[in-house]
PDB file of N, CA and C in Angstrom:
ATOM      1  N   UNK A   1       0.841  -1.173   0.000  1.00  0.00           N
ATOM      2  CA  UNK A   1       0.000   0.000   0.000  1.00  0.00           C
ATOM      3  C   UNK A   1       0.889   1.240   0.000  1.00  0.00           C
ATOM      4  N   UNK A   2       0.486   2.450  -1.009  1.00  0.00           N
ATOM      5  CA  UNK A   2       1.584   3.121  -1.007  1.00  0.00           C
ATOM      6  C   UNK A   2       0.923   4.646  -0.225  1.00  0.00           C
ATOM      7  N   UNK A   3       1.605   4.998   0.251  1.00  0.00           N
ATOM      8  CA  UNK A   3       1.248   5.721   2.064  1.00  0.00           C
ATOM      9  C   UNK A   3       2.056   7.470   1.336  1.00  0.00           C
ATOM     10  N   UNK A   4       1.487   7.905   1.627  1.00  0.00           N
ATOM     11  CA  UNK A   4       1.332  10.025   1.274  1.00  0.00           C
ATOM     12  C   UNK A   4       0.576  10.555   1.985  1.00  0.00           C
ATOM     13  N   UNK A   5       1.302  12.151   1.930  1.00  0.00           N
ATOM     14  CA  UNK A   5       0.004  12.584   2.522  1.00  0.00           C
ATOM     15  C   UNK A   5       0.924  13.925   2.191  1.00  0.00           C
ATOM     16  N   UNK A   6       0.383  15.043   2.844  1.00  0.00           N
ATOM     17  CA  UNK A   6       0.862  16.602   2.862  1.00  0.00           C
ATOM     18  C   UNK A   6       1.960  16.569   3.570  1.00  0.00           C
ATOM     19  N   UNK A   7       3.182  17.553   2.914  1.00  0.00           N
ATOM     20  CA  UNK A   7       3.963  17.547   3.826  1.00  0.00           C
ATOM     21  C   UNK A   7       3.506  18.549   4.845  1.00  0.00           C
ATOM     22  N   UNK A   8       4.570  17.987   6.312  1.00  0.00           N
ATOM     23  CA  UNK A   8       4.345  18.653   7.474  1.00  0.00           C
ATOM     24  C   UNK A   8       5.328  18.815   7.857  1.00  0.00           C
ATOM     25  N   UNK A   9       5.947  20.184   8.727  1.00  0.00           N
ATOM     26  CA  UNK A   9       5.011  21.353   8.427  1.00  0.00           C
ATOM     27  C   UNK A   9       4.812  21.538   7.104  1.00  0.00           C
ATOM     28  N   UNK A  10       3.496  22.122   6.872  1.00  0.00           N
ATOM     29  CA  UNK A  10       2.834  22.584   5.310  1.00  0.00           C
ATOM     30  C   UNK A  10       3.762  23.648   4.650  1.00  0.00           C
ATOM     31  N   UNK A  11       3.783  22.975   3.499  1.00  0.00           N
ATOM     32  CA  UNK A  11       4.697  23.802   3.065  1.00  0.00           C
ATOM     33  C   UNK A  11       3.907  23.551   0.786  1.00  0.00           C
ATOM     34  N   UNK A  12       4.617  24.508   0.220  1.00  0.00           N
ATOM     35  CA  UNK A  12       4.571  24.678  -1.019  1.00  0.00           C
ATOM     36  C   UNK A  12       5.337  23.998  -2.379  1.00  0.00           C
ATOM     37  N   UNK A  13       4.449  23.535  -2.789  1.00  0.00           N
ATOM     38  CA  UNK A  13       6.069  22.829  -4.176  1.00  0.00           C
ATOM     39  C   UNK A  13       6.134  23.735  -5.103  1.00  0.00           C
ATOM     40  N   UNK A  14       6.878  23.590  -6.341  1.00  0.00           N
ATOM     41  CA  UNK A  14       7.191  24.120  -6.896  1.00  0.00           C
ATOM     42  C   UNK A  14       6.275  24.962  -7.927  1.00  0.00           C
ATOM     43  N   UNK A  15       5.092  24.494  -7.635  1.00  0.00           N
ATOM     44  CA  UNK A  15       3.629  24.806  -8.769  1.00  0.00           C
ATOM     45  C   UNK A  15       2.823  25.726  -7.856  1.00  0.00           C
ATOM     46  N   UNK A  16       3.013  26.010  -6.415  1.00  0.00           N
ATOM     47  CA  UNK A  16       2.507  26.601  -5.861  1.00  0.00           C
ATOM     48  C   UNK A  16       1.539  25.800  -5.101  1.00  0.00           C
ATOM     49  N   UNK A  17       1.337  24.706  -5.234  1.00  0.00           N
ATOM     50  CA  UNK A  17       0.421  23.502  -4.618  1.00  0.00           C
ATOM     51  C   UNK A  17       0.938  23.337  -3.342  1.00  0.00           C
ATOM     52  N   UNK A  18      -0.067  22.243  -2.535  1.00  0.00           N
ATOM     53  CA  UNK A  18       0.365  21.936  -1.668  1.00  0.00           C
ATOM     54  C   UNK A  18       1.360  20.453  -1.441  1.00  0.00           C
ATOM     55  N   UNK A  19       2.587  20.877  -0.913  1.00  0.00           N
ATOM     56  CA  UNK A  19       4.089  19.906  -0.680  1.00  0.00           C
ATOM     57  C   UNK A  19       3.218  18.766  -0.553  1.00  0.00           C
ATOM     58  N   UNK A  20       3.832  17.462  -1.432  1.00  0.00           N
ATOM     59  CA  UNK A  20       3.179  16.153  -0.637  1.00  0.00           C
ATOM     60  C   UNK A  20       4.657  15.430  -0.185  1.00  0.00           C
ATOM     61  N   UNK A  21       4.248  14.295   0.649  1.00  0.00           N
ATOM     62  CA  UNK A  21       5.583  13.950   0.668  1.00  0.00           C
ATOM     63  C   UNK A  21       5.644  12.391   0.826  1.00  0.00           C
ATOM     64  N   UNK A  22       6.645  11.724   0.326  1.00  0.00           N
ATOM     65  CA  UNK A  22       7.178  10.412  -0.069  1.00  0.00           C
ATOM     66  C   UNK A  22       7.001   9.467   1.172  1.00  0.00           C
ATOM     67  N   UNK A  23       6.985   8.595   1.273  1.00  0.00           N
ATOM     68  CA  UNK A  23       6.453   7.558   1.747  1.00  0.00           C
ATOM     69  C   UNK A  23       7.280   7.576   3.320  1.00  0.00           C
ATOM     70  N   UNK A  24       8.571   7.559   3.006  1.00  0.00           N
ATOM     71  CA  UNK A  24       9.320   7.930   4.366  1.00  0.00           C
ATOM     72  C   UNK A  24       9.415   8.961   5.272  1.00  0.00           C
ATOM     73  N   UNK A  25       9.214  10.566   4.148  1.00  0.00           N
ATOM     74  CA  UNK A  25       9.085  11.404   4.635  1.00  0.00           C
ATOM     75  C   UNK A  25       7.683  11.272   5.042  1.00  0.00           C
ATOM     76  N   UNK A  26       6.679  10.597   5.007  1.00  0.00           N
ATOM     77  CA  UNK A  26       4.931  10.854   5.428  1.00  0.00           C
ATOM     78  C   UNK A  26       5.279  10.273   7.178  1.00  0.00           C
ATOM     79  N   UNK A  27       6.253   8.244   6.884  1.00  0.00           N
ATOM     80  CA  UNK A  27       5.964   7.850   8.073  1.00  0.00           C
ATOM     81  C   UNK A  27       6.909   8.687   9.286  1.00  0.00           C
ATOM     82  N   UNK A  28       7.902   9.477   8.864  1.00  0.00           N
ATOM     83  CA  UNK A  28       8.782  10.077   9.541  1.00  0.00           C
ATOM     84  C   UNK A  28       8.170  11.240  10.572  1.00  0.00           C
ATOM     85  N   UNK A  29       6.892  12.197   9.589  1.00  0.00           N
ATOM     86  CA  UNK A  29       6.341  12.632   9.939  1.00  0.00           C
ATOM     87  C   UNK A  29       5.018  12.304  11.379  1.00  0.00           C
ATOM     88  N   UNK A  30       4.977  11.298  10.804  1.00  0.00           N
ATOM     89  CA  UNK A  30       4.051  10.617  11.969  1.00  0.00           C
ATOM     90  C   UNK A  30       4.523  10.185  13.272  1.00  0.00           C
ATOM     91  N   UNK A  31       5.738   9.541  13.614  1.00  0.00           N
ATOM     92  CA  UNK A  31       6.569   9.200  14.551  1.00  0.00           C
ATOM     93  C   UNK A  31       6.615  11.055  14.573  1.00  0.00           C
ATOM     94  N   UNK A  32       7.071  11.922  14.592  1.00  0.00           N
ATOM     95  CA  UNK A  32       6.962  13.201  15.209  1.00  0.00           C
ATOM     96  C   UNK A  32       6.439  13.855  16.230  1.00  0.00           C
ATOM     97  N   UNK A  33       4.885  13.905  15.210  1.00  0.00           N
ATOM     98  CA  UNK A  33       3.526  13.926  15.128  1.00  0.00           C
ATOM     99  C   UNK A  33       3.223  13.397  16.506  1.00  0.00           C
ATOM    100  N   UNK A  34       3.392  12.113  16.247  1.00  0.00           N
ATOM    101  CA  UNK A  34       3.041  11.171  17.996  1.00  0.00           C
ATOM    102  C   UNK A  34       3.964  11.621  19.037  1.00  0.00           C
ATOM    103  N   UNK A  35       4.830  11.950  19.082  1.00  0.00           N
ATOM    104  CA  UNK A  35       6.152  12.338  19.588  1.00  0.00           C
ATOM    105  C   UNK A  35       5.421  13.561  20.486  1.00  0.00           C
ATOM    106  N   UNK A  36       4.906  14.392  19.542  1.00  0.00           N
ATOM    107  CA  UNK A  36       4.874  16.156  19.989  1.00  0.00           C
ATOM    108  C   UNK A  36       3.258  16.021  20.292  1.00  0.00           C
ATOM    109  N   UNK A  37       2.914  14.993  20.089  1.00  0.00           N
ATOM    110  CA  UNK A  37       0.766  14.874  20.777  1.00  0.00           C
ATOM    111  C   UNK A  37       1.199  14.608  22.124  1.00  0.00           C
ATOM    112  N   UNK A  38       0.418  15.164  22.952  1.00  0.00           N
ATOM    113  CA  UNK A  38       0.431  14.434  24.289  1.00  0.00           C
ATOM    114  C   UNK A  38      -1.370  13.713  24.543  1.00  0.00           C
ATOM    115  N   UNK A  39      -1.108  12.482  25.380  1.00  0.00           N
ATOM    116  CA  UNK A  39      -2.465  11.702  25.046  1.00  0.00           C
ATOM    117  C   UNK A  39      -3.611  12.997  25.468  1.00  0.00           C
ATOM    118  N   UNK A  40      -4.495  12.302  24.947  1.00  0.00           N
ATOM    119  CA  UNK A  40      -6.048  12.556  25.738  1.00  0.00           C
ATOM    120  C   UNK A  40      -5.913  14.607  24.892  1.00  0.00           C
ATOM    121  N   UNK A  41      -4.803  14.793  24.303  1.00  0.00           N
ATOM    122  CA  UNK A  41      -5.009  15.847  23.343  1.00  0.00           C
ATOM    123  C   UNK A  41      -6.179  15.682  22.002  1.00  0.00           C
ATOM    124  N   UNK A  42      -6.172  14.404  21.377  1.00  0.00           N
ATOM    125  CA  UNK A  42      -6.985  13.629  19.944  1.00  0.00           C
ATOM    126  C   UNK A  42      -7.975  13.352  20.967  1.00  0.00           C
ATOM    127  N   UNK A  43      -9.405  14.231  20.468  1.00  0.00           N
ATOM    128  CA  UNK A  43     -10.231  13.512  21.232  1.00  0.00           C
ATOM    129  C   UNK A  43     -10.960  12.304  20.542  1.00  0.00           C
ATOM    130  N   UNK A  44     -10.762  11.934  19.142  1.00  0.00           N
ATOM    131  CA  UNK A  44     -10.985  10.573  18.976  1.00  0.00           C
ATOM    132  C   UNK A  44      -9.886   9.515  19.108  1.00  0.00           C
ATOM    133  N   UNK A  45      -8.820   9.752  19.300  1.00  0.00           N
ATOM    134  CA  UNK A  45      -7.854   9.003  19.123  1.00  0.00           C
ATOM    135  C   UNK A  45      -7.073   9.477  20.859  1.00  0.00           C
ATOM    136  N   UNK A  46      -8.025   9.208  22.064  1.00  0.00           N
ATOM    137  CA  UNK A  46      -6.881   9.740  23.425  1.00  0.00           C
ATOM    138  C   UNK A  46      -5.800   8.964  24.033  1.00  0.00           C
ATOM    139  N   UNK A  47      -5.883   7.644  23.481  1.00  0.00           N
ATOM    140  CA  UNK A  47      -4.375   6.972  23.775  1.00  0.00           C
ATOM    141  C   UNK A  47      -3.469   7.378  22.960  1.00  0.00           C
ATOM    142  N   UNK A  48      -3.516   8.491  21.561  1.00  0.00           N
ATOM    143  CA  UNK A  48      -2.404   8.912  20.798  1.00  0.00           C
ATOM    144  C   UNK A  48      -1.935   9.487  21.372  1.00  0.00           C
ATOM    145  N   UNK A  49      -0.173   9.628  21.464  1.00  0.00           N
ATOM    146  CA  UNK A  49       0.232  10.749  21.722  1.00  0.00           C
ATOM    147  C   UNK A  49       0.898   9.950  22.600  1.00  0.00           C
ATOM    148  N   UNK A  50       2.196  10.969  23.103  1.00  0.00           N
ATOM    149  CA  UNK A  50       3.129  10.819  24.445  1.00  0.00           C
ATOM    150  C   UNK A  50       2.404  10.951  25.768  1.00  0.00           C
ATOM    151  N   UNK A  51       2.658  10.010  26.946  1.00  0.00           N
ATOM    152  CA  UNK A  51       2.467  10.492  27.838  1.00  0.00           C
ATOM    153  C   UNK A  51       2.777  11.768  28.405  1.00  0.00           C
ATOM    154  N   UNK A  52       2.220  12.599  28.978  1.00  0.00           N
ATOM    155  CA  UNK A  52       2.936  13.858  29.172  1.00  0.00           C
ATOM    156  C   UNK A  52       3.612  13.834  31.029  1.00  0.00           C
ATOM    157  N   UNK A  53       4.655  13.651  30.618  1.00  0.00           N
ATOM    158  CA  UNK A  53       5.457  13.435  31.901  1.00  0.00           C
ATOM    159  C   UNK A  53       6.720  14.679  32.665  1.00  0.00           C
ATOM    160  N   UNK A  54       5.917  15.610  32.626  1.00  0.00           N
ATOM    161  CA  UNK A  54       6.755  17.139  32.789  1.00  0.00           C
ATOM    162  C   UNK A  54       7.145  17.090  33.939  1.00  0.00           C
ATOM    163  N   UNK A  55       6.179  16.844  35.048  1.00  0.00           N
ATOM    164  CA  UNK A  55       5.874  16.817  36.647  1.00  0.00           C
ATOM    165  C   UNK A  55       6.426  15.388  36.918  1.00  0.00           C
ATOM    166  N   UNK A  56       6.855  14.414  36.475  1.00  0.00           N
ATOM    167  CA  UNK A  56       7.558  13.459  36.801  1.00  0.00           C
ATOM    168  C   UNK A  56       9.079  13.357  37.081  1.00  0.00           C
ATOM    169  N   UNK A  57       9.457  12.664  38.363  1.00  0.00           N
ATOM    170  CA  UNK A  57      10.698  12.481  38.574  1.00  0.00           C
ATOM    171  C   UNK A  57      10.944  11.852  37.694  1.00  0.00           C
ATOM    172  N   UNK A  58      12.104  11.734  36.556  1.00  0.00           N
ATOM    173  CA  UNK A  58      12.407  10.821  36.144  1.00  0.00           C
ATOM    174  C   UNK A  58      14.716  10.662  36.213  1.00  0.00           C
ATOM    175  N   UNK A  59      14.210   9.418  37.200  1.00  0.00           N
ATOM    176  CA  UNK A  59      15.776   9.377  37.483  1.00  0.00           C
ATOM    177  C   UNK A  59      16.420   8.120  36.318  1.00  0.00           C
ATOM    178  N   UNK A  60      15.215   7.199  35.671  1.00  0.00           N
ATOM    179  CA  UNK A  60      15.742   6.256  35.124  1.00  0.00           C
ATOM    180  C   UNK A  60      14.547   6.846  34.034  1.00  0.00           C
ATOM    181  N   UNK A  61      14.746   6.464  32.357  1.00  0.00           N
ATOM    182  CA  UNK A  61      14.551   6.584  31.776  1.00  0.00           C
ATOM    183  C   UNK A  61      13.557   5.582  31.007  1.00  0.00           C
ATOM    184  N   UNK A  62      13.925   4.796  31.501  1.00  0.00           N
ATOM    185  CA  UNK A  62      13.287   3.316  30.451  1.00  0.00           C
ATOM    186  C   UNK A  62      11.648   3.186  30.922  1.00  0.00           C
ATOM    187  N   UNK A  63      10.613   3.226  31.661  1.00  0.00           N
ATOM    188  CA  UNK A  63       9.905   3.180  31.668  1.00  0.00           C
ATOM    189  C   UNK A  63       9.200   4.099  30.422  1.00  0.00           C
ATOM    190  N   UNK A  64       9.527   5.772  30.589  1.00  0.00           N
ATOM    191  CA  UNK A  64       9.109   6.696  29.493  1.00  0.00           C
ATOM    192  C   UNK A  64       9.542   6.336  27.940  1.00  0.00           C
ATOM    193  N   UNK A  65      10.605   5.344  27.816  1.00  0.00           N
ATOM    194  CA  UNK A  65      11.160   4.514  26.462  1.00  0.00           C
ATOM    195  C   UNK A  65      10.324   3.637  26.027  1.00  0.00           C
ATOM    196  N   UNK A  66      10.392   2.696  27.356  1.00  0.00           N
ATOM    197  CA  UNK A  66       9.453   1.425  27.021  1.00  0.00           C
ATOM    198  C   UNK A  66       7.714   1.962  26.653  1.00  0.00           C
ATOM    199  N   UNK A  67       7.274   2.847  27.553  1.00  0.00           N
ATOM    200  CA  UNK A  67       6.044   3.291  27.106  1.00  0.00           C
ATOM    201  C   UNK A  67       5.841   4.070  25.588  1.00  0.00           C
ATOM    202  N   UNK A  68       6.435   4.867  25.353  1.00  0.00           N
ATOM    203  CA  UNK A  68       6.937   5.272  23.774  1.00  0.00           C
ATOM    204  C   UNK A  68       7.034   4.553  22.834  1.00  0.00           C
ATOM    205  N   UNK A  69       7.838   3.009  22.905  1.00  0.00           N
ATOM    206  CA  UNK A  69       8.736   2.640  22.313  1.00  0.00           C
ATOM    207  C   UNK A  69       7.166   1.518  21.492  1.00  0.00           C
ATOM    208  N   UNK A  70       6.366   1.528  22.765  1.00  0.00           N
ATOM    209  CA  UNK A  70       5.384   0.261  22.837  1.00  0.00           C
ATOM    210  C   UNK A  70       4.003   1.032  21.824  1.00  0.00           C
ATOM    211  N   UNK A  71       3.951   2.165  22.350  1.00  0.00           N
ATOM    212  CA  UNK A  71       3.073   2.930  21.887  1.00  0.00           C
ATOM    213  C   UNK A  71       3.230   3.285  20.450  1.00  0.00           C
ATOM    214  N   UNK A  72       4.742   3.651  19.823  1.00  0.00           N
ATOM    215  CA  UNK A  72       4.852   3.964  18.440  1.00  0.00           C
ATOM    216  C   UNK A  72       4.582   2.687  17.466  1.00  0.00           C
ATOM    217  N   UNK A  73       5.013   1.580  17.848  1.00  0.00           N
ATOM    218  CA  UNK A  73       4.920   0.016  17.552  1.00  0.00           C
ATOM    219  C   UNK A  73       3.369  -0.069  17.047  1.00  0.00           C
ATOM    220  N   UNK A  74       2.716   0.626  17.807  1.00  0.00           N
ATOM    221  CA  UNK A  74       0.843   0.071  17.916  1.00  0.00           C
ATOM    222  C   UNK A  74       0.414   1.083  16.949  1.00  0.00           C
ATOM    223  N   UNK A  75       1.230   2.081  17.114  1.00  0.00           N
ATOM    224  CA  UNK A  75      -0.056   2.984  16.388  1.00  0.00           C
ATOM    225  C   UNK A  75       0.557   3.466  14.768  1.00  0.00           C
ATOM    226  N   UNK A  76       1.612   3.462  14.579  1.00  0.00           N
ATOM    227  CA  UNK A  76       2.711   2.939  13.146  1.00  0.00           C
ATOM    228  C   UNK A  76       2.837   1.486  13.115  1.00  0.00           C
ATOM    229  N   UNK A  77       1.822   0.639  12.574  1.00  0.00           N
ATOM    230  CA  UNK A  77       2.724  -0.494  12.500  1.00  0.00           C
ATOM    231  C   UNK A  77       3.088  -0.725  11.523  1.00  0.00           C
ATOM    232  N   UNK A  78       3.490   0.396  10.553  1.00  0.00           N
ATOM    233  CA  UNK A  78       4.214   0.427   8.896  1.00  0.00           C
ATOM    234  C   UNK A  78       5.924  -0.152   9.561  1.00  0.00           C
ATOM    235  N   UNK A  79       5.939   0.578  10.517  1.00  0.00           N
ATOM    236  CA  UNK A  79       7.601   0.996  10.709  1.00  0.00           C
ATOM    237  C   UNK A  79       7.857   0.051  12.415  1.00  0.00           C
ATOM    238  N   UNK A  80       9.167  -0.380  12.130  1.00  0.00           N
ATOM    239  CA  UNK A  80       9.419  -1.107  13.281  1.00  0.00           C
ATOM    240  C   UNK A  80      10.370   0.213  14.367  1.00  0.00           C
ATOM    241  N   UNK A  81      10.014   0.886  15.801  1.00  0.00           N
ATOM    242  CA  UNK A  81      10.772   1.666  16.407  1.00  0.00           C
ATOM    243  C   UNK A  81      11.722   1.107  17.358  1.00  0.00           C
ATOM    244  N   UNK A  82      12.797   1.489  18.186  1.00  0.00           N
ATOM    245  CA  UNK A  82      13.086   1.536  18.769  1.00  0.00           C
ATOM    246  C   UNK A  82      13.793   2.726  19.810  1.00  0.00           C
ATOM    247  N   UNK A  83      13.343   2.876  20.825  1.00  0.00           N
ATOM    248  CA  UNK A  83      14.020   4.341  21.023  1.00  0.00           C
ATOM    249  C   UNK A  83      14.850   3.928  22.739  1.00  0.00           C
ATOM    250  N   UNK A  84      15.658   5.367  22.582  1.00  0.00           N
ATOM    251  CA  UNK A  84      16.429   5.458  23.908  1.00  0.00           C
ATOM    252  C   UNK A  84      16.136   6.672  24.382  1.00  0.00           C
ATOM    253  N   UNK A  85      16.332   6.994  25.440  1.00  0.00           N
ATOM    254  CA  UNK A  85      16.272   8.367  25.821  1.00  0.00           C
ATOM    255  C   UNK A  85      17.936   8.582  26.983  1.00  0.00           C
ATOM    256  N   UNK A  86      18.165   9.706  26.838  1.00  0.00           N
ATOM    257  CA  UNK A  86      19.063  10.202  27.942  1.00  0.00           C
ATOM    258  C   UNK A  86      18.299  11.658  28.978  1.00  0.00           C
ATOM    259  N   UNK A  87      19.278  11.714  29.665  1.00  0.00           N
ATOM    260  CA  UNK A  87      18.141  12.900  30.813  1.00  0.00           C
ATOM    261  C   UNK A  87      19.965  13.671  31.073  1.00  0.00           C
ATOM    262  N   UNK A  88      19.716  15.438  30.546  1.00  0.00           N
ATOM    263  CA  UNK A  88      20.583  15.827  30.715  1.00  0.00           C
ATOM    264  C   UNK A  88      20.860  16.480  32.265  1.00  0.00           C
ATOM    265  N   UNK A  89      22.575  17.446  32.673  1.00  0.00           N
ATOM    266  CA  UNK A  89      22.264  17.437  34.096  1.00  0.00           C
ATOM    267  C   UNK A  89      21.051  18.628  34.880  1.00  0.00           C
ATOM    268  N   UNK A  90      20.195  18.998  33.821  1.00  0.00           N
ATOM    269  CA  UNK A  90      18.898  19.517  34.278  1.00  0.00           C
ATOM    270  C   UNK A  90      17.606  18.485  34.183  1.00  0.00           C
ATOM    271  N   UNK A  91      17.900  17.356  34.300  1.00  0.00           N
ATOM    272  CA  UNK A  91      16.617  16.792  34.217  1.00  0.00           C
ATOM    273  C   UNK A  91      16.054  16.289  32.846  1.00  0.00           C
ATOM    274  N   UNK A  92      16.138  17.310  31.680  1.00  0.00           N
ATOM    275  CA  UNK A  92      15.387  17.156  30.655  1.00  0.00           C
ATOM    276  C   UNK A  92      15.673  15.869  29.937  1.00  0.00           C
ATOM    277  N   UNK A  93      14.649  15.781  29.048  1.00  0.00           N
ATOM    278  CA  UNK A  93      15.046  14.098  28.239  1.00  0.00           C
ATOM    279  C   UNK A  93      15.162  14.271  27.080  1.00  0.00           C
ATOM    280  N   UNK A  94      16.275  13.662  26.671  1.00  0.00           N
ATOM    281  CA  UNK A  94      16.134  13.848  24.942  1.00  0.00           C
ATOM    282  C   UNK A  94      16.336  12.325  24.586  1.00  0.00           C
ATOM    283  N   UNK A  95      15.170  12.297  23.484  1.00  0.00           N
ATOM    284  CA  UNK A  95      15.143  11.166  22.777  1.00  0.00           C
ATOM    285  C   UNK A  95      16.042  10.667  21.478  1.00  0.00           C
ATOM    286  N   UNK A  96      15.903   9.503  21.485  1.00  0.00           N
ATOM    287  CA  UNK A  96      16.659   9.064  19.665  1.00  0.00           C
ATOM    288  C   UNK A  96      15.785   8.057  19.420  1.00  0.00           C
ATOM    289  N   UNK A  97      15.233   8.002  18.087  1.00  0.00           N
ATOM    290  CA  UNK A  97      14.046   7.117  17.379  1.00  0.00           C
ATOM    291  C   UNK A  97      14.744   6.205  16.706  1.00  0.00           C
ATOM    292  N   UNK A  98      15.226   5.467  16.548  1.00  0.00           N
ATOM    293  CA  UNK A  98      16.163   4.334  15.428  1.00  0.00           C
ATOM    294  C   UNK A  98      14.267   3.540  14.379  1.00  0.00           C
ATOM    295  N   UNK A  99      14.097   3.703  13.409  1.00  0.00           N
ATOM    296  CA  UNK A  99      13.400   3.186  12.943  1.00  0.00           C
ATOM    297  C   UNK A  99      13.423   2.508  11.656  1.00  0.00           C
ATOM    298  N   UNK A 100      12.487   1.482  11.234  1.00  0.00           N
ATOM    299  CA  UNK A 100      13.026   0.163  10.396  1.00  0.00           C
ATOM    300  C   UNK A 100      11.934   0.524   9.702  1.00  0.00           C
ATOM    301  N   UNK A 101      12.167   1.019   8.266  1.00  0.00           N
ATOM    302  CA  UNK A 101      10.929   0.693   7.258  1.00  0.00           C
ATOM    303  C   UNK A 101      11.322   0.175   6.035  1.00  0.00           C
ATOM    304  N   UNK A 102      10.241  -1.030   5.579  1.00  0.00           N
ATOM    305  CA  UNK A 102      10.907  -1.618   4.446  1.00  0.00           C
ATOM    306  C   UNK A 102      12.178  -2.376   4.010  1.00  0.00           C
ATOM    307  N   UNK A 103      12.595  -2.964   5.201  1.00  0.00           N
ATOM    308  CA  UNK A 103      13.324  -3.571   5.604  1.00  0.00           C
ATOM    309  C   UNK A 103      14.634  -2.853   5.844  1.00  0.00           C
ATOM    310  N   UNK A 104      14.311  -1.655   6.030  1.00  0.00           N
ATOM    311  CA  UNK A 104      15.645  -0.511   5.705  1.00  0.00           C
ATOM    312  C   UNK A 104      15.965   0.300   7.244  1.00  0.00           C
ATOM    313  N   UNK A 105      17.048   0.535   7.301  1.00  0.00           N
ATOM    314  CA  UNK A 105      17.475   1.158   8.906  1.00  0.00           C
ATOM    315  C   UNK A 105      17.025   2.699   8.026  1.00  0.00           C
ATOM    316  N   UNK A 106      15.945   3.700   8.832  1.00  0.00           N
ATOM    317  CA  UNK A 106      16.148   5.055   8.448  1.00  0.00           C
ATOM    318  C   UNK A 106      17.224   5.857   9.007  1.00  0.00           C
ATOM    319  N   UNK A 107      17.051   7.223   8.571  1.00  0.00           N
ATOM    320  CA  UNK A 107      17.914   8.300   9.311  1.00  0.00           C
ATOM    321  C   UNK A 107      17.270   8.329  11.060  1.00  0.00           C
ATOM    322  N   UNK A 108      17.735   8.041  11.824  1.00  0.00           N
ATOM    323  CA  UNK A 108      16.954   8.355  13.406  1.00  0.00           C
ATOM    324  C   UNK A 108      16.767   9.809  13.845  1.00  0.00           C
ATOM    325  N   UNK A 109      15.526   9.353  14.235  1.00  0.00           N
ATOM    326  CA  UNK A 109      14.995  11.327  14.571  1.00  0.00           C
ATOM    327  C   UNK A 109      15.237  11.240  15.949  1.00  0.00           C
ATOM    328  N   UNK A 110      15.919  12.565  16.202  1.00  0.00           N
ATOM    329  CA  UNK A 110      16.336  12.849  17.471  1.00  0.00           C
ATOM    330  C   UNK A 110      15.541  14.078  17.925  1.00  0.00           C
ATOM    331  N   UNK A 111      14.873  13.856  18.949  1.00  0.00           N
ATOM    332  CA  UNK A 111      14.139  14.775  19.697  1.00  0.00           C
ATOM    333  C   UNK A 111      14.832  15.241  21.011  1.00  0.00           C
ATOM    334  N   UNK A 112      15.297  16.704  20.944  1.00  0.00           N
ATOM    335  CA  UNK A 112      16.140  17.486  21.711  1.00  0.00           C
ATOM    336  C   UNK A 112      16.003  17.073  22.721  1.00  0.00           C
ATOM    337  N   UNK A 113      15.066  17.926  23.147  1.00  0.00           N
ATOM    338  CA  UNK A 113      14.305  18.076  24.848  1.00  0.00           C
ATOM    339  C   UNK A 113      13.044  18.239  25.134  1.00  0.00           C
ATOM    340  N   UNK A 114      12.741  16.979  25.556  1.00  0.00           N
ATOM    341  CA  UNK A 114      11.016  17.219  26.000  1.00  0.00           C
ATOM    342  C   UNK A 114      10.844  17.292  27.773  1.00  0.00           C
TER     343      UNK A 114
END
């Protein structure tokens, strides 16, 4: 099944239309997308999205991985994820997405600081 959609952020091609974008760039977009939703934001869809864990101690990381990691799996199941996170010395977490589409290792999206 071959998978498109608009690029995001929206943007313009060369005709003045609206950007579409290629199959990797669509699922790349979506792992984002889920990334930057926090749940119970989609009110048809309220398990989409990251837990939103701002107000959480987090001294070990892997629970907020494993929950991510489980969650991108279910709701992309085009693309196989795996992620890590680190917590810098303020606390914050930054992620790395390693993802498998088409039997292919992608570029991994790295999310700064959430």
């Amino acid at each position: 099944m071959l998978l498109n959609g608009y690029a995001f952020p929206m943007a313009l091609d060369e005709n003045g239309g609206r950007a579409v974008a290629s199959e990797a760039e669509y699922l790349e977009q979506q792992i984002r997308t889920f990334v930057l939703t926090d749940q119970d934001e989609r009110l048809g869809l309220p398990a989409y999205g990251m837990q939103n864990s701002l107000f959480t101690s987090a001294k070990d990381t892997s629970p907020i991985v494993l929950d991510l990691q489980t969650s991108l799996n279910s709701f992309i199941p085009q693309v196989s994820c795996t992620v890590s996170g680190s917590l810098n010395d303020l606390g914050e977490l930054s992620l790395s997405i390693f993802w498998i589409w088409n039997d292919e290792e992608q570029t991994p999206i790295l999310i700064p600081v959430i």
